[in-house]
PDB file of N, CA and C in Angstrom:
ATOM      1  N   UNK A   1     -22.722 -24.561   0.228  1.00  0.00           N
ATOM      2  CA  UNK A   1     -22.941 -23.387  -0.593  1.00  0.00           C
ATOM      3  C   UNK A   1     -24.181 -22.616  -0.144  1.00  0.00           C
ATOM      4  N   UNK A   2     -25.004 -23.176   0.311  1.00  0.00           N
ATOM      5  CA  UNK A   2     -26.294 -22.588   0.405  1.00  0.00           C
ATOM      6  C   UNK A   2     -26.389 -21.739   2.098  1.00  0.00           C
ATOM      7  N   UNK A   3     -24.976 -22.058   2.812  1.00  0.00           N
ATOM      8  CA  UNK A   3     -24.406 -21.472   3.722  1.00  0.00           C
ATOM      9  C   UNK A   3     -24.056 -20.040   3.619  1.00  0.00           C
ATOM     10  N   UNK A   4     -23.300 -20.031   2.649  1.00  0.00           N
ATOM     11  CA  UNK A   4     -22.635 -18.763   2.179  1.00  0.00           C
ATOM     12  C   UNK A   4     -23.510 -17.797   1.016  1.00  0.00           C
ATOM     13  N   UNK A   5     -24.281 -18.833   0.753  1.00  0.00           N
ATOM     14  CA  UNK A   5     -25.336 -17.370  -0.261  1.00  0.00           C
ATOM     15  C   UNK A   5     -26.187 -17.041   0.666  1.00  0.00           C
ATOM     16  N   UNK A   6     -26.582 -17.680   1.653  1.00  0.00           N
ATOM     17  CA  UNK A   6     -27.522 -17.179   2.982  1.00  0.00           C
ATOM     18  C   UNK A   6     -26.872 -15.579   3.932  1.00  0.00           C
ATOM     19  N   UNK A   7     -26.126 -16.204   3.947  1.00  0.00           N
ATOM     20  CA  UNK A   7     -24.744 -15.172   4.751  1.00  0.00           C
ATOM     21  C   UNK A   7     -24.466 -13.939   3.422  1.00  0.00           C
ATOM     22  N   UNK A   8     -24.236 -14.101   2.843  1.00  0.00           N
ATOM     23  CA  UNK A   8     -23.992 -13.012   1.730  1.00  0.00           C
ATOM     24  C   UNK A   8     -25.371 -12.165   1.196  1.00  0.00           C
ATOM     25  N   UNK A   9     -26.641 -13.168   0.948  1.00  0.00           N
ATOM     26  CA  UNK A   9     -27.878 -12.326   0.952  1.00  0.00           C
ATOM     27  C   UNK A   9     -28.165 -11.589   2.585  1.00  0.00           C
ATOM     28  N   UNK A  10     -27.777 -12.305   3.482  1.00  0.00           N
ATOM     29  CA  UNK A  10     -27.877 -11.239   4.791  1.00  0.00           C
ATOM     30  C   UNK A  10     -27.123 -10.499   5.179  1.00  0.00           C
ATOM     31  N   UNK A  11     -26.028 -10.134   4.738  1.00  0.00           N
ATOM     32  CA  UNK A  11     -24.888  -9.204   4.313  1.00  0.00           C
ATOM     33  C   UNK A  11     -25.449  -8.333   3.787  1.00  0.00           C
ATOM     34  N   UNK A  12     -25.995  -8.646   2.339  1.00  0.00           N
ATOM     35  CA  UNK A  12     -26.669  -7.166   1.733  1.00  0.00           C
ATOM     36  C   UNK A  12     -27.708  -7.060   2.090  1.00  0.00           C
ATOM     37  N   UNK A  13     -28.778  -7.701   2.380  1.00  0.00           N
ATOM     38  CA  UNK A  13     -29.675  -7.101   3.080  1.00  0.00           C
ATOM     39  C   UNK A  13     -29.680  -6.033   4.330  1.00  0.00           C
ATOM     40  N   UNK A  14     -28.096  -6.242   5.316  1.00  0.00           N
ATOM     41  CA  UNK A  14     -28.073  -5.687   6.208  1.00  0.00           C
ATOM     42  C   UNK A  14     -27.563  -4.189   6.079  1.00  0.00           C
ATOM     43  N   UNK A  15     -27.037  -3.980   4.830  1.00  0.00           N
ATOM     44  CA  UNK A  15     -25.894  -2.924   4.455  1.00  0.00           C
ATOM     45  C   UNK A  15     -26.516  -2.319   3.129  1.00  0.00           C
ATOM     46  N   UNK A  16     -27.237  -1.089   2.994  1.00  0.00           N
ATOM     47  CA  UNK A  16     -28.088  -0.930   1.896  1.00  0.00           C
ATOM     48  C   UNK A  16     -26.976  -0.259   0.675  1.00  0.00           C
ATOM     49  N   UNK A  17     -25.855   0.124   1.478  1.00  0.00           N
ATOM     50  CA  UNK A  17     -24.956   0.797  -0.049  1.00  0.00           C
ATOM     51  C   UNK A  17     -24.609  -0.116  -0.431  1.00  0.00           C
ATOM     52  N   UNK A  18     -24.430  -1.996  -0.050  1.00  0.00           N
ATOM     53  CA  UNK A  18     -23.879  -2.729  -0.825  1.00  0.00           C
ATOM     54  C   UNK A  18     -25.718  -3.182  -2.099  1.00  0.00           C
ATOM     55  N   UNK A  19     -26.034  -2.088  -2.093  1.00  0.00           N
ATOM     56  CA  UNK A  19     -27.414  -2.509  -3.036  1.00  0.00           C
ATOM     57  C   UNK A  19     -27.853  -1.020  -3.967  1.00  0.00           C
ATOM     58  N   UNK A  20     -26.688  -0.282  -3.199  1.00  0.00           N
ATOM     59  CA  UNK A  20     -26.933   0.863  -4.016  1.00  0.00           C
ATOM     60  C   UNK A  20     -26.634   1.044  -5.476  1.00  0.00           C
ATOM     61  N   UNK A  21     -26.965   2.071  -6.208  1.00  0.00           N
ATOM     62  CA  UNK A  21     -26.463   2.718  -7.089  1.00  0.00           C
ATOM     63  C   UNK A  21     -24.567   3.251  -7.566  1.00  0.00           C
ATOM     64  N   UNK A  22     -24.507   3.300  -6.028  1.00  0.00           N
ATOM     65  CA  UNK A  22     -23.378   4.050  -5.823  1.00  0.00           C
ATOM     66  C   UNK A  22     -21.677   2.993  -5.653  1.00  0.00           C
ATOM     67  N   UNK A  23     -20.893   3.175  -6.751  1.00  0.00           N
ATOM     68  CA  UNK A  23     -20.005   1.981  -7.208  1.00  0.00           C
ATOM     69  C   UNK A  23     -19.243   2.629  -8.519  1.00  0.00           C
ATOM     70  N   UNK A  24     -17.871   2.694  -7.960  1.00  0.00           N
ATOM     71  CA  UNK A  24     -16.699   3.053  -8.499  1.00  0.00           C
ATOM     72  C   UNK A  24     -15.254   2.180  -8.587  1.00  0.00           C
ATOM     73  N   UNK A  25     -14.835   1.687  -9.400  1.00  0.00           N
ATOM     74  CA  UNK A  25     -14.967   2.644 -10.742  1.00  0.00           C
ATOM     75  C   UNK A  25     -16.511   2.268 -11.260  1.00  0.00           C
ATOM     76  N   UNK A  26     -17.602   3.304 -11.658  1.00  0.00           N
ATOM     77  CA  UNK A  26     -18.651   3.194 -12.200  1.00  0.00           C
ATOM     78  C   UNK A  26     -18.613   2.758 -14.289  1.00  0.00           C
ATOM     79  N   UNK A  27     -17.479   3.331 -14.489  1.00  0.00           N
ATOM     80  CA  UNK A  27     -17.414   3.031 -15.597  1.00  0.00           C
ATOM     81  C   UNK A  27     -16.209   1.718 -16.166  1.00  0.00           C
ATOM     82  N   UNK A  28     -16.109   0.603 -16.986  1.00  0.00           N
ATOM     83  CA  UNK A  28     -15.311  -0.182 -17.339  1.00  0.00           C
ATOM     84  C   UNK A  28     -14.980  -0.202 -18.584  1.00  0.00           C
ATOM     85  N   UNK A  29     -13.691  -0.325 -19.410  1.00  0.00           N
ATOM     86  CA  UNK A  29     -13.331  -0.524 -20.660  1.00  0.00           C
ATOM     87  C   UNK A  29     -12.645  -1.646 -20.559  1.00  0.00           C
ATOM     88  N   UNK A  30     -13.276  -2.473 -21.544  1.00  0.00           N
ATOM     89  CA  UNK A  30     -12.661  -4.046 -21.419  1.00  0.00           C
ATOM     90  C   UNK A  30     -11.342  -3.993 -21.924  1.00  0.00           C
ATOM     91  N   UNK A  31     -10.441  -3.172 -22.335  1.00  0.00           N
ATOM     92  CA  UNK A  31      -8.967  -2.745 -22.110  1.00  0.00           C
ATOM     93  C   UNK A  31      -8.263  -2.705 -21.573  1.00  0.00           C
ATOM     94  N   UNK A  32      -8.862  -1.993 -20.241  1.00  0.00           N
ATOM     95  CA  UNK A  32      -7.756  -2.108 -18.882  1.00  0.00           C
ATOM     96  C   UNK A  32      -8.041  -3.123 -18.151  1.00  0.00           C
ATOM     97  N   UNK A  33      -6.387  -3.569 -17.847  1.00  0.00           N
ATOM     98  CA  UNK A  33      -6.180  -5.065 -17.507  1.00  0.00           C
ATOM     99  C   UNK A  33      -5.299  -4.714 -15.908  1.00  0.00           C
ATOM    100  N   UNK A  34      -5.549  -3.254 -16.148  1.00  0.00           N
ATOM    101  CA  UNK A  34      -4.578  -3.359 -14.405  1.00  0.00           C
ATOM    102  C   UNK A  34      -5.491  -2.460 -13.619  1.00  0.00           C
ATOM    103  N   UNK A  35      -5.395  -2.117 -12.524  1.00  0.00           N
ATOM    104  CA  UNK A  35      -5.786  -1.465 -11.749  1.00  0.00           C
ATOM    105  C   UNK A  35      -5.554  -0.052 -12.193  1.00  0.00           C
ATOM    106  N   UNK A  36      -6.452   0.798 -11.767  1.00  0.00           N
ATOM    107  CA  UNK A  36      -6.185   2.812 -12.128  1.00  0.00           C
ATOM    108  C   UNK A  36      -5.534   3.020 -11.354  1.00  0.00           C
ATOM    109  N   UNK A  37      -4.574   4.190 -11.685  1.00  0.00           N
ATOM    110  CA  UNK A  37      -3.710   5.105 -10.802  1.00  0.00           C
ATOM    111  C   UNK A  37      -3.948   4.892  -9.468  1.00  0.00           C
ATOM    112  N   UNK A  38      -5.291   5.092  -9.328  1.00  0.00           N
ATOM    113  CA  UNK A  38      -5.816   5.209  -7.681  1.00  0.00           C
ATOM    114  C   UNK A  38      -5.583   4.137  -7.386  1.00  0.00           C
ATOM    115  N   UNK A  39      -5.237   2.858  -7.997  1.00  0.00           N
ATOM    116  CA  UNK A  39      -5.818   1.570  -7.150  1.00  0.00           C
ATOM    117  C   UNK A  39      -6.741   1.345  -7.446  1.00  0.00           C
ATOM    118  N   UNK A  40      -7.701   1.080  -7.935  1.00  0.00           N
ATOM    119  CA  UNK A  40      -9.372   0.453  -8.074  1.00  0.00           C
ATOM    120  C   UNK A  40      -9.256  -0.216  -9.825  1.00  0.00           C
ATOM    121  N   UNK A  41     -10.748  -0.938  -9.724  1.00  0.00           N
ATOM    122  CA  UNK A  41     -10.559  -1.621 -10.830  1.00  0.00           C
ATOM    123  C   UNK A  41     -10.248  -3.396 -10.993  1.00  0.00           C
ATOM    124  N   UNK A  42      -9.405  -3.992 -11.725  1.00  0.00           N
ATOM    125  CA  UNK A  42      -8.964  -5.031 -12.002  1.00  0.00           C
ATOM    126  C   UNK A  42      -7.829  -5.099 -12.296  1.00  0.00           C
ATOM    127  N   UNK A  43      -7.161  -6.612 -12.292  1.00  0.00           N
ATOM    128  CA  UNK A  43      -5.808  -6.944 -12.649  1.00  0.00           C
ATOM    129  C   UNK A  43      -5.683  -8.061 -13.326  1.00  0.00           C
ATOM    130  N   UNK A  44      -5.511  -8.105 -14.175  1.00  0.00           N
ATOM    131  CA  UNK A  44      -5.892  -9.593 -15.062  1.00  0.00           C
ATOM    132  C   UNK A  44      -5.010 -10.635 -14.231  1.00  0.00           C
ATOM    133  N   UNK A  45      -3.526  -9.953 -14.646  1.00  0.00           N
ATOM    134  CA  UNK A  45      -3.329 -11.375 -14.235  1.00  0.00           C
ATOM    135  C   UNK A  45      -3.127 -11.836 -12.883  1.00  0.00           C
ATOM    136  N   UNK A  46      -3.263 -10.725 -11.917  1.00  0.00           N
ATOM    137  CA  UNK A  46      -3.140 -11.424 -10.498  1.00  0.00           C
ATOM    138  C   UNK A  46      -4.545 -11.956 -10.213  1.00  0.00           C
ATOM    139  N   UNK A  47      -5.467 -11.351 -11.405  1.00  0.00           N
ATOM    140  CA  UNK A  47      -7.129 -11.713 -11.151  1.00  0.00           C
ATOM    141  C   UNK A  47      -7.876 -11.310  -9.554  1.00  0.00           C
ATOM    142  N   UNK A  48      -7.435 -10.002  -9.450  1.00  0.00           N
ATOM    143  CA  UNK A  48      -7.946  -9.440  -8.452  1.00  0.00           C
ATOM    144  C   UNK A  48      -8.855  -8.230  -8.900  1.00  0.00           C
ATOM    145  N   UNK A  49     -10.101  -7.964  -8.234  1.00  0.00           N
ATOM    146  CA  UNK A  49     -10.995  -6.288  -8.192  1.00  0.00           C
ATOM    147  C   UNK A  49     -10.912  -6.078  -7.476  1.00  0.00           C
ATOM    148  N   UNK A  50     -10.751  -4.540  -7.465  1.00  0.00           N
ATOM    149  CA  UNK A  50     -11.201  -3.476  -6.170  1.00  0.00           C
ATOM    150  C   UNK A  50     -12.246  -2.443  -6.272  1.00  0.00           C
ATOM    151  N   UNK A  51     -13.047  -2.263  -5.685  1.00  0.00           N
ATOM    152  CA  UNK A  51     -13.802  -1.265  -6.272  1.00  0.00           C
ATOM    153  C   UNK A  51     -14.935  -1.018  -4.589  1.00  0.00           C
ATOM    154  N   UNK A  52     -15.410   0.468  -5.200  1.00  0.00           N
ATOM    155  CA  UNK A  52     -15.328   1.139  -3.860  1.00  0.00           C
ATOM    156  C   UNK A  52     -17.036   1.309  -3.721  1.00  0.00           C
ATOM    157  N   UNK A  53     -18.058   1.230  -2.917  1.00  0.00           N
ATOM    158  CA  UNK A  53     -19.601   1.099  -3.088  1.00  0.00           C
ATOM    159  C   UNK A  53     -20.228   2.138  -1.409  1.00  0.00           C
ATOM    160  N   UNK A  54     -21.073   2.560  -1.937  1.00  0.00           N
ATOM    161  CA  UNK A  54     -21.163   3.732  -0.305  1.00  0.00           C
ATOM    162  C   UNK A  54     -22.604   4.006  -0.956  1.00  0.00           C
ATOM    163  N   UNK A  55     -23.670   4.827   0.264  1.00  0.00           N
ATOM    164  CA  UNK A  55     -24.129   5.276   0.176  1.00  0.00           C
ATOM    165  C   UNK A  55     -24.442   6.387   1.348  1.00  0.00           C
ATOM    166  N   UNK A  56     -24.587   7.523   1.323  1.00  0.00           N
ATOM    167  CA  UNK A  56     -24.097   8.915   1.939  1.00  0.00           C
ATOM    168  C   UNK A  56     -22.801   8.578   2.527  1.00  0.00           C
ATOM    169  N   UNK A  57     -22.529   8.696   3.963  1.00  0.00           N
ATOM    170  CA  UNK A  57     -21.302   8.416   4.502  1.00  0.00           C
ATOM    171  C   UNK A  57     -21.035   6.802   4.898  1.00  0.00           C
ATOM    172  N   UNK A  58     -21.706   6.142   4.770  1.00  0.00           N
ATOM    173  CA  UNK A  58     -22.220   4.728   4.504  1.00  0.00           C
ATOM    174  C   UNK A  58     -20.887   4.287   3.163  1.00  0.00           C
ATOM    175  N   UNK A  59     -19.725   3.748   3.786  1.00  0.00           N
ATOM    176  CA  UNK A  59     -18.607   3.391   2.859  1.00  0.00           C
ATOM    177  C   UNK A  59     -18.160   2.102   3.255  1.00  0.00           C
ATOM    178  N   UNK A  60     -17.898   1.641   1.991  1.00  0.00           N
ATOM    179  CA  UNK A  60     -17.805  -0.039   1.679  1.00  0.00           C
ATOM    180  C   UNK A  60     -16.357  -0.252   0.726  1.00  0.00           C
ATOM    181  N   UNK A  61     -15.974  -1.066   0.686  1.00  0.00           N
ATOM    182  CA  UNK A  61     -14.462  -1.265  -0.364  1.00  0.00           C
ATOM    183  C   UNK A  61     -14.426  -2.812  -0.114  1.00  0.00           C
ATOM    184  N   UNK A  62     -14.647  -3.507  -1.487  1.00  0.00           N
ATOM    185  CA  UNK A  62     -14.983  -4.867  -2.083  1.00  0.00           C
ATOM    186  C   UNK A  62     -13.140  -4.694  -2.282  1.00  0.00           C
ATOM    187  N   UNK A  63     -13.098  -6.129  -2.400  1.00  0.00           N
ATOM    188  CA  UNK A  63     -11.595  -6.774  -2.622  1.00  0.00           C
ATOM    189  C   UNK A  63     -11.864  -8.216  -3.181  1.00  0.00           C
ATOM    190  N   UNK A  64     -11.445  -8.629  -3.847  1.00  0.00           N
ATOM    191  CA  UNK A  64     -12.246  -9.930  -4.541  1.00  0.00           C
ATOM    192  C   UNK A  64     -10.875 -10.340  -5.345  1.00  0.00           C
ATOM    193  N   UNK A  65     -10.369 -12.101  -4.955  1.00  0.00           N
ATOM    194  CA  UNK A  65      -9.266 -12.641  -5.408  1.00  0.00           C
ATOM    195  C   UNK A  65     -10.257 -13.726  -6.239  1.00  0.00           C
ATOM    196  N   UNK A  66      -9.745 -13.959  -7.298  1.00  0.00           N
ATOM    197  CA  UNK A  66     -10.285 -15.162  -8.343  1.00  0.00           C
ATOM    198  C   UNK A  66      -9.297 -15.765  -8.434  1.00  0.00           C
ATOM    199  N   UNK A  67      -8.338 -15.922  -7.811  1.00  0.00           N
ATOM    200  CA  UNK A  67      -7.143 -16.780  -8.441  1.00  0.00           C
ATOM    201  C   UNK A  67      -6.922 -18.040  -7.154  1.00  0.00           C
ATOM    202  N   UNK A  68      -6.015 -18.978  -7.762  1.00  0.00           N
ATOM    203  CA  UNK A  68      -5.903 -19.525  -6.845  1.00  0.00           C
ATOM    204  C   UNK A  68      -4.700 -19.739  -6.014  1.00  0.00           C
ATOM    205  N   UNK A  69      -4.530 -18.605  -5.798  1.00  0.00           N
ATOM    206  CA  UNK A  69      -3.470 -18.450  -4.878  1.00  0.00           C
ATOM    207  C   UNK A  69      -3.799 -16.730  -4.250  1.00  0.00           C
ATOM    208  N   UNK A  70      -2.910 -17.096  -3.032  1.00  0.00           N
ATOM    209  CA  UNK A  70      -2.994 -15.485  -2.193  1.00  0.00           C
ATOM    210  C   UNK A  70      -2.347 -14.425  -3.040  1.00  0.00           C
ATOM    211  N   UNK A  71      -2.977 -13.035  -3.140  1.00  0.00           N
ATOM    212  CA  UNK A  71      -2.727 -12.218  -3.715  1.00  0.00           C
ATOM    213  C   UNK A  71      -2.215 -10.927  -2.776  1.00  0.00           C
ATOM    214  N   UNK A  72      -1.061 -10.173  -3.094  1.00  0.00           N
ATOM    215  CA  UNK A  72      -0.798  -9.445  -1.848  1.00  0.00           C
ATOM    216  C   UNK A  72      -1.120  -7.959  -2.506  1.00  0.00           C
ATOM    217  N   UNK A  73      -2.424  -6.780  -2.344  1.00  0.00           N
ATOM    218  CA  UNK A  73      -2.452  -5.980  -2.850  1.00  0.00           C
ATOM    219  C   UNK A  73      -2.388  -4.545  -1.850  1.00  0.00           C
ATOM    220  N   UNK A  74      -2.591  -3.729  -2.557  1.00  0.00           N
ATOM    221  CA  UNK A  74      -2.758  -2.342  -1.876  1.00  0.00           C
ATOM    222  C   UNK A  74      -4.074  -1.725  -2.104  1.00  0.00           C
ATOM    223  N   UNK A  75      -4.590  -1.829  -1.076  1.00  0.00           N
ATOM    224  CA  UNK A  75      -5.814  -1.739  -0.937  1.00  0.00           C
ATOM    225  C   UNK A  75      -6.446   0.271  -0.485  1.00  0.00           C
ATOM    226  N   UNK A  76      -6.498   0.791  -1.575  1.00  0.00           N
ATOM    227  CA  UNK A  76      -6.855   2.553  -1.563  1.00  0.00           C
ATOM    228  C   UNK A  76      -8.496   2.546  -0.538  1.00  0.00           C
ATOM    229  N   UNK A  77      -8.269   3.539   0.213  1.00  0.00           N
ATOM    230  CA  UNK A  77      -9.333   3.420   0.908  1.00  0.00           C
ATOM    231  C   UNK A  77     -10.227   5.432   0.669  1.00  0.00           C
ATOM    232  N   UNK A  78     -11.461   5.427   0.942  1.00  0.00           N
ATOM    233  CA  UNK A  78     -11.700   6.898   0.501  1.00  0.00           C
ATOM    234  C   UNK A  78     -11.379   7.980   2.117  1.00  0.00           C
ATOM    235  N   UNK A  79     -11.122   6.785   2.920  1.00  0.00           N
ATOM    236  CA  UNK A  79     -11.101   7.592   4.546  1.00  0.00           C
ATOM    237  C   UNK A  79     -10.314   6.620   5.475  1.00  0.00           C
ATOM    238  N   UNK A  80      -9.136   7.370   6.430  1.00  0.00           N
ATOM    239  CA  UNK A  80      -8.667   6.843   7.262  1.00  0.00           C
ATOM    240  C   UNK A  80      -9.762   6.593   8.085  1.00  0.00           C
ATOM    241  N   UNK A  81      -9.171   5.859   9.430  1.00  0.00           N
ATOM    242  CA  UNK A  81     -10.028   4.879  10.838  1.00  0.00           C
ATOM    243  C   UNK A  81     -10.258   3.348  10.342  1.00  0.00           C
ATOM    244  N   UNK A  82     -11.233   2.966  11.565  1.00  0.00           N
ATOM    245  CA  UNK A  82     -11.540   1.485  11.809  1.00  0.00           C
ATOM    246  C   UNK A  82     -12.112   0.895  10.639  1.00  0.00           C
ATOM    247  N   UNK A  83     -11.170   0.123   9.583  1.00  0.00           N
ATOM    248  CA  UNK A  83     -12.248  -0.752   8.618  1.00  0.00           C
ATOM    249  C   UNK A  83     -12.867  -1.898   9.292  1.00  0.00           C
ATOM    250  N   UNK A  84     -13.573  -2.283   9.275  1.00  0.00           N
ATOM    251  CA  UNK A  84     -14.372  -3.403   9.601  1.00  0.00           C
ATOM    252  C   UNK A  84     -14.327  -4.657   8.490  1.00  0.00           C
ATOM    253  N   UNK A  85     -14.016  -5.880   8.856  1.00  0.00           N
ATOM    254  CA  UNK A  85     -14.136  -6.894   7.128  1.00  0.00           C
ATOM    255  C   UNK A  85     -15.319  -7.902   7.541  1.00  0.00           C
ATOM    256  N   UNK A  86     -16.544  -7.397   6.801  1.00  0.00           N
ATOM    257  CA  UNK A  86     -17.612  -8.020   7.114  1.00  0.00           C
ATOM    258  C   UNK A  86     -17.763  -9.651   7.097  1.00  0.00           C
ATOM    259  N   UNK A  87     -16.717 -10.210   5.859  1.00  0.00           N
ATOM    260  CA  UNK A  87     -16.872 -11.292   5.182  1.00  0.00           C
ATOM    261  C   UNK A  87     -15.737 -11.949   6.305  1.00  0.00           C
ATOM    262  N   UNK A  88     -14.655 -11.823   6.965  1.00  0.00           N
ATOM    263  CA  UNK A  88     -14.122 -12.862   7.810  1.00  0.00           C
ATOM    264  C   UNK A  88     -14.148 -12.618   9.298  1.00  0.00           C
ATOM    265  N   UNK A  89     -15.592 -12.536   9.581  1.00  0.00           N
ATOM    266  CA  UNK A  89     -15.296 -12.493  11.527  1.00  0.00           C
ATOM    267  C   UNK A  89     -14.891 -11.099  12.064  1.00  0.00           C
ATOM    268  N   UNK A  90     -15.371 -10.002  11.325  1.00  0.00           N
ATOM    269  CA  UNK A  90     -15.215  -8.959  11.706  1.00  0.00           C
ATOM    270  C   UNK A  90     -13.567  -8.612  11.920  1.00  0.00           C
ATOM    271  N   UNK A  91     -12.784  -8.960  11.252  1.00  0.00           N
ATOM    272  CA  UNK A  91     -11.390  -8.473  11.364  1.00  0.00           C
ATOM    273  C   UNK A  91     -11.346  -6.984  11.132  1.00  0.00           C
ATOM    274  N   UNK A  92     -10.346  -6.598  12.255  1.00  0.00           N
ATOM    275  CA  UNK A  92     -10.271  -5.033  11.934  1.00  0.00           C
ATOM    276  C   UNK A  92      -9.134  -4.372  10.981  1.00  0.00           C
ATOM    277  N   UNK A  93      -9.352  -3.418  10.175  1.00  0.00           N
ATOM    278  CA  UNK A  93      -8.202  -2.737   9.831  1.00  0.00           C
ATOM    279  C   UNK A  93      -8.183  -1.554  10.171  1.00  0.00           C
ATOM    280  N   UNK A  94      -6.894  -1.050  10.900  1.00  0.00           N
ATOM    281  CA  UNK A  94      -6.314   0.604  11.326  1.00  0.00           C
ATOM    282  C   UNK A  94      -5.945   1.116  10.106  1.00  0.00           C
ATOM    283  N   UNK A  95      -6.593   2.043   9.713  1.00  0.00           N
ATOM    284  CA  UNK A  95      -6.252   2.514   8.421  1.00  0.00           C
ATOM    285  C   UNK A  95      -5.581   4.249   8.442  1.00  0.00           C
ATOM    286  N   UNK A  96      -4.276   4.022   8.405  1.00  0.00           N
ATOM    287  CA  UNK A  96      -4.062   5.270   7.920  1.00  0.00           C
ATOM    288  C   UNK A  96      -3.050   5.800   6.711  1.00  0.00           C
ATOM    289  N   UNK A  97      -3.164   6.831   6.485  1.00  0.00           N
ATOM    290  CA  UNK A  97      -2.402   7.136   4.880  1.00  0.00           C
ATOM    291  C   UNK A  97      -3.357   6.558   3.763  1.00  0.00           C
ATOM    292  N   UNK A  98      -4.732   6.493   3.893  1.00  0.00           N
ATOM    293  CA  UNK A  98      -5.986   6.072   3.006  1.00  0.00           C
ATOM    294  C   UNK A  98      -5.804   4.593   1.979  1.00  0.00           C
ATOM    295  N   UNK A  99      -4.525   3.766   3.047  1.00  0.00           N
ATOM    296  CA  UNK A  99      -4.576   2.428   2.310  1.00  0.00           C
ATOM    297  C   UNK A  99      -4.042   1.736   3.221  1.00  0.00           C
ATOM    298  N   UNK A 100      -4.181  -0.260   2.757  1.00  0.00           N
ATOM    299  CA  UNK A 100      -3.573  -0.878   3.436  1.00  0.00           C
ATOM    300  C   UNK A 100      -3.026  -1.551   2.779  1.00  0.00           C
ATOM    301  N   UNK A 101      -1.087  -1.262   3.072  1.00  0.00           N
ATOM    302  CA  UNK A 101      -0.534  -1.575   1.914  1.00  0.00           C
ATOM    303  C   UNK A 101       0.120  -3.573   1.936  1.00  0.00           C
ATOM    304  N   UNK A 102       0.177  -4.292   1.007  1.00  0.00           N
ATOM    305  CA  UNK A 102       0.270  -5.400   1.257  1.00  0.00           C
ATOM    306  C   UNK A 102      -0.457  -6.279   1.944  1.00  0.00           C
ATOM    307  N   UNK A 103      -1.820  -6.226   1.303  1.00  0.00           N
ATOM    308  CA  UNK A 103      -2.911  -6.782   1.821  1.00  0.00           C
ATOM    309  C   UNK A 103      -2.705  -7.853   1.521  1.00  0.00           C
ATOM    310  N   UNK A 104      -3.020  -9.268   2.221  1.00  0.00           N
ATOM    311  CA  UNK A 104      -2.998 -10.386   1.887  1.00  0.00           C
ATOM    312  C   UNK A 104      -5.017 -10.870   1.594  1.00  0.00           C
ATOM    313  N   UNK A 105      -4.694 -11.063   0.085  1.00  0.00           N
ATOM    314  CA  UNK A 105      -6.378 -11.755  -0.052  1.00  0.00           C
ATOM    315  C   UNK A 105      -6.142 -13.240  -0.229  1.00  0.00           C
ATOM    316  N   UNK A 106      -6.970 -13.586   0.482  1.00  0.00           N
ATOM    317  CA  UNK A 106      -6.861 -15.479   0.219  1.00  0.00           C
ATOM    318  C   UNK A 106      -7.519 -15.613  -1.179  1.00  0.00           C
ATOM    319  N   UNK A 107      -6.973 -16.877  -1.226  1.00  0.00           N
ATOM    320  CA  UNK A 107      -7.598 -17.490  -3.135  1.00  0.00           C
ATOM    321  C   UNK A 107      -8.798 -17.828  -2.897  1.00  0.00           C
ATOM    322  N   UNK A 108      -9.684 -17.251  -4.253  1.00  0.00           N
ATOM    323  CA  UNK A 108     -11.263 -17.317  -4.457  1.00  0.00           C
ATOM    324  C   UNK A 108     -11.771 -16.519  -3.258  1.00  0.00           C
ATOM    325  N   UNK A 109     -11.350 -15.738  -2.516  1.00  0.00           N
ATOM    326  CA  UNK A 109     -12.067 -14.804  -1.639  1.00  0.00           C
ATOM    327  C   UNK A 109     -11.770 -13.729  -1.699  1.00  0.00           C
ATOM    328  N   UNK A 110     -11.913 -13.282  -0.784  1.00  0.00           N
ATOM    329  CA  UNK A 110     -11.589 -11.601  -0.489  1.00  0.00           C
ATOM    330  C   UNK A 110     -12.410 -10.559   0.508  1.00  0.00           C
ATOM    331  N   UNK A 111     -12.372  -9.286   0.440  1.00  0.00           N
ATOM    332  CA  UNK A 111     -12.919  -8.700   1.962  1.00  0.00           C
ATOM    333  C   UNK A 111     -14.227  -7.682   1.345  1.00  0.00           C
ATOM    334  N   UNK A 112     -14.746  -7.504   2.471  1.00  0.00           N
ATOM    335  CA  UNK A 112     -16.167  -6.240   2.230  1.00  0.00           C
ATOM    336  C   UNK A 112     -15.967  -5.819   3.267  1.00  0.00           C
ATOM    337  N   UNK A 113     -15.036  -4.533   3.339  1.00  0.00           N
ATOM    338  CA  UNK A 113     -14.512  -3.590   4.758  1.00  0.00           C
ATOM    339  C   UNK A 113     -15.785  -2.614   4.666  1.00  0.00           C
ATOM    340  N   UNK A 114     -15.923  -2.250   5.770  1.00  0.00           N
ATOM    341  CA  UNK A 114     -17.016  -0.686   6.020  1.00  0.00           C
ATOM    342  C   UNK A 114     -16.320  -0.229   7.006  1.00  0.00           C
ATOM    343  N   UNK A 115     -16.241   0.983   6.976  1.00  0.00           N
ATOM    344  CA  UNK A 115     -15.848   1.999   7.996  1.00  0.00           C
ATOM    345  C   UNK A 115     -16.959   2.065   9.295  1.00  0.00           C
ATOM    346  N   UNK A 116     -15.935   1.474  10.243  1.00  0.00           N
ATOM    347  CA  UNK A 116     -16.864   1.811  11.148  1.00  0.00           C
ATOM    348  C   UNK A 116     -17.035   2.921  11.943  1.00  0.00           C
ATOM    349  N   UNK A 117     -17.973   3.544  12.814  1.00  0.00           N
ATOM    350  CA  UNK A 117     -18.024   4.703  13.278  1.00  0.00           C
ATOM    351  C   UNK A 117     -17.812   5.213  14.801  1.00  0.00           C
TER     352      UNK A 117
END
């Protein structure tokens, strides 16, 4: 454990919008149990978030599975090109049509893509 909070505090240390202000959906009502129109948000019961964190052109999109099993989602992005997934070995995603549809998130994990440039 003390592996992965090392790696995750040097993650955000390295990436200042994942420390920003800046994080959407910014607002939550403990009501909605599914994801918004757009895609973002939560899903109770597949127990997945999405939610989108940037600062200037500096763009980030969290994906986070709590369940224990793989979750296959559609992942809304704010810009086509190269996602980057910080959290598994730099895997790439080609992103176009501003999503990637049938994302596979592993159980208890999930991705921190940035657009790369």
């Amino acid at each position: 454990m003390i592996g992965l909070y090392s790696f995750l505090i040097r993650l955000r240390a390295a990436h200042p919008a994942l420390q920003s202000p800046n994080f959407y959906p910014d607002y939550y009502d403990s009501s909605w149990v599914q994801f918004s129109p757009d895609g973002y948000g939560i899903d109770e019961a597949r127990q997945v978030a999405i939610y989108h964190r940037w600062n200037g052109g500096d763009l980030y999109m969290v994906v986070l599975n709590f369940s224990d099993s793989v979750q296959y989602v559609d992942v809304p992005l704010p810009q086509n090109g190269n996602w980057i997934d910080l959290l598994n070995t730099n895997n790439l995603f080609n992103v176009q049509n501003y999503r990637i549809d049938k994302c596979a998130v592993p159980s208890n994990w999930g991705y921190i893509l940035h657009l790369g440039i």
